[in-house]
Protein backbone atom coordinates (compact mmCIF):
# COMPACT_ATOMS: atom_id res chain seq x y z
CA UNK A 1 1.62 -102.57 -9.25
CA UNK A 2 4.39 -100.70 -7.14
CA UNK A 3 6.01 -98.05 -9.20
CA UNK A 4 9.96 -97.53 -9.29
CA UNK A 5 11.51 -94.74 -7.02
CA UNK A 6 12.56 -91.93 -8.77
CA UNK A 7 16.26 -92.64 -7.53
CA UNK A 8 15.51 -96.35 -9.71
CA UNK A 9 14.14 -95.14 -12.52
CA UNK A 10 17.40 -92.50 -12.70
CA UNK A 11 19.64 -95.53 -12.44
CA UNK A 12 18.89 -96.60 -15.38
CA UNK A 13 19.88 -93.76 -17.86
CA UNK A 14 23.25 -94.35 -19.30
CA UNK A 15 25.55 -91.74 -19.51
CA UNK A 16 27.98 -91.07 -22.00
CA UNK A 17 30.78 -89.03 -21.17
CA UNK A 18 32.75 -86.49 -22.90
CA UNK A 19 36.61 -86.92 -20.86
CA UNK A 20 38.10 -83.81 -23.39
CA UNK A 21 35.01 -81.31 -22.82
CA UNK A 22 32.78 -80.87 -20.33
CA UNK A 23 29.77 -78.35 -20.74
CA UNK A 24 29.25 -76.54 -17.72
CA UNK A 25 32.12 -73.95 -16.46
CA UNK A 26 31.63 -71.98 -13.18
CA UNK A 27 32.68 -68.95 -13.00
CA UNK A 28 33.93 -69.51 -9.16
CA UNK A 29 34.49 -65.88 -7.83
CA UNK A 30 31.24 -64.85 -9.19
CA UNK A 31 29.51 -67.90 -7.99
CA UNK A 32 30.54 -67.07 -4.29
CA UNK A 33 29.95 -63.35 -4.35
CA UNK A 34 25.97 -63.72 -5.79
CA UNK A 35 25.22 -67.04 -3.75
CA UNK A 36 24.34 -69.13 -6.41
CA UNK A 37 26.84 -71.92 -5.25
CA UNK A 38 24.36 -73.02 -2.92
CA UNK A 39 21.23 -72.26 -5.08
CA UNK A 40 22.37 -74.80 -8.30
CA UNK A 41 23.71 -77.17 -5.26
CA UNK A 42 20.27 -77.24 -3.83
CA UNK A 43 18.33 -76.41 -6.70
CA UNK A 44 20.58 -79.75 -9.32
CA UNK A 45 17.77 -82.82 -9.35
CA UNK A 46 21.25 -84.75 -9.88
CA UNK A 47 23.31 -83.92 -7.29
CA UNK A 48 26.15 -82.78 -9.84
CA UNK A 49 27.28 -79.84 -7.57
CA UNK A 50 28.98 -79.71 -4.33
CA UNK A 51 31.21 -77.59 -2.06
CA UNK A 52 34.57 -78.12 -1.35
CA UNK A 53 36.55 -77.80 1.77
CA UNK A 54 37.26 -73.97 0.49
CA UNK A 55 34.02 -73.07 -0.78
CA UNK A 56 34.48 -73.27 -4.32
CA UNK A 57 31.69 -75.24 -6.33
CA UNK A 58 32.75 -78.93 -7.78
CA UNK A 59 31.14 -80.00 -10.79
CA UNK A 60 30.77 -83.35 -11.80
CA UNK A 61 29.16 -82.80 -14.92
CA UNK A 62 29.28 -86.77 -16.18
CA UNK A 63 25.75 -86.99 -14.27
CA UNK A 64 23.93 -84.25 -15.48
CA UNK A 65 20.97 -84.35 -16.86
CA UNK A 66 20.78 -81.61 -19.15
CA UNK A 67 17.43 -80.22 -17.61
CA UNK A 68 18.83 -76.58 -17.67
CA UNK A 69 17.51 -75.85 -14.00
CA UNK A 70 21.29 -74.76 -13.00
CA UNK A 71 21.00 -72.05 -16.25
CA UNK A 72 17.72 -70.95 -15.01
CA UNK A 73 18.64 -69.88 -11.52
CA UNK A 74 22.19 -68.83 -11.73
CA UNK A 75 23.17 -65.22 -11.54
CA UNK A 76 24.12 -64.04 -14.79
CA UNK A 77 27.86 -64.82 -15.84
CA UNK A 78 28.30 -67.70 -13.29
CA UNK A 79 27.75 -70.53 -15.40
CA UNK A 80 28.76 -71.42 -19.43
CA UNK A 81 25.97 -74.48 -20.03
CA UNK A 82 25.61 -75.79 -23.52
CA UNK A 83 24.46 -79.12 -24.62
CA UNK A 84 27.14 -81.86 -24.80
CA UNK A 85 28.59 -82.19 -27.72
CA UNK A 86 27.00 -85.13 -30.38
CA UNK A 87 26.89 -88.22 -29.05
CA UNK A 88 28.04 -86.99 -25.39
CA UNK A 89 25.93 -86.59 -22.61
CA UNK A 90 22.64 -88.33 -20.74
CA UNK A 91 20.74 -91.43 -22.88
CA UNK A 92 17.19 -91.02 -20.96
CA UNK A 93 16.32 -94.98 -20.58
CA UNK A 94 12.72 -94.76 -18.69
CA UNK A 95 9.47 -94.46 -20.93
């Protein structure tokens, strides 16, 4: 029996999102002057963060998956992360 891709088995969370509040801010000067822009970009297993034409970090926090690896690498004072608020964020669908 083949198992589902991870990239599948992602599609199928459901996501609910919070339009008034999200729950990640980026501190963007910071962000730039300790590198961690590209750390949480490379380091997100979602993909939420990007670049932008002038190097500040985009944040499309309606995919996230609330795994905390952003938190966990940032330099300290770059990020505010908190859970979403009740009945906001990611509905994990697979097992």
């Amino acid at each position: 029996m083949k198992l589902p891709s991870i990239a599948e088995r992602l599609a199928g969370n459901r996501f609910h999102l919070d339009e008034e509040c999200s729950h990640i801010t980026i501190d963007q000067d910071l962000a730039r002057s300790t590198g961690t822009a590209e750390r949480i970009i490379a380091a997100c297993p979602a993909g939420v963060y990007s670049l932008s034409e002038d190097d500040s970090v985009l944040i499309e926090y309606a995919g996230c998956l609330e795994c905390g690896t952003c938190l966990a690498i940032a330099s300290p004072g770059v990020l505010t992360w908190r859970y979403p608020r009740g009945g906001f964020g990611v509905q994990f669908r697979d097992g």
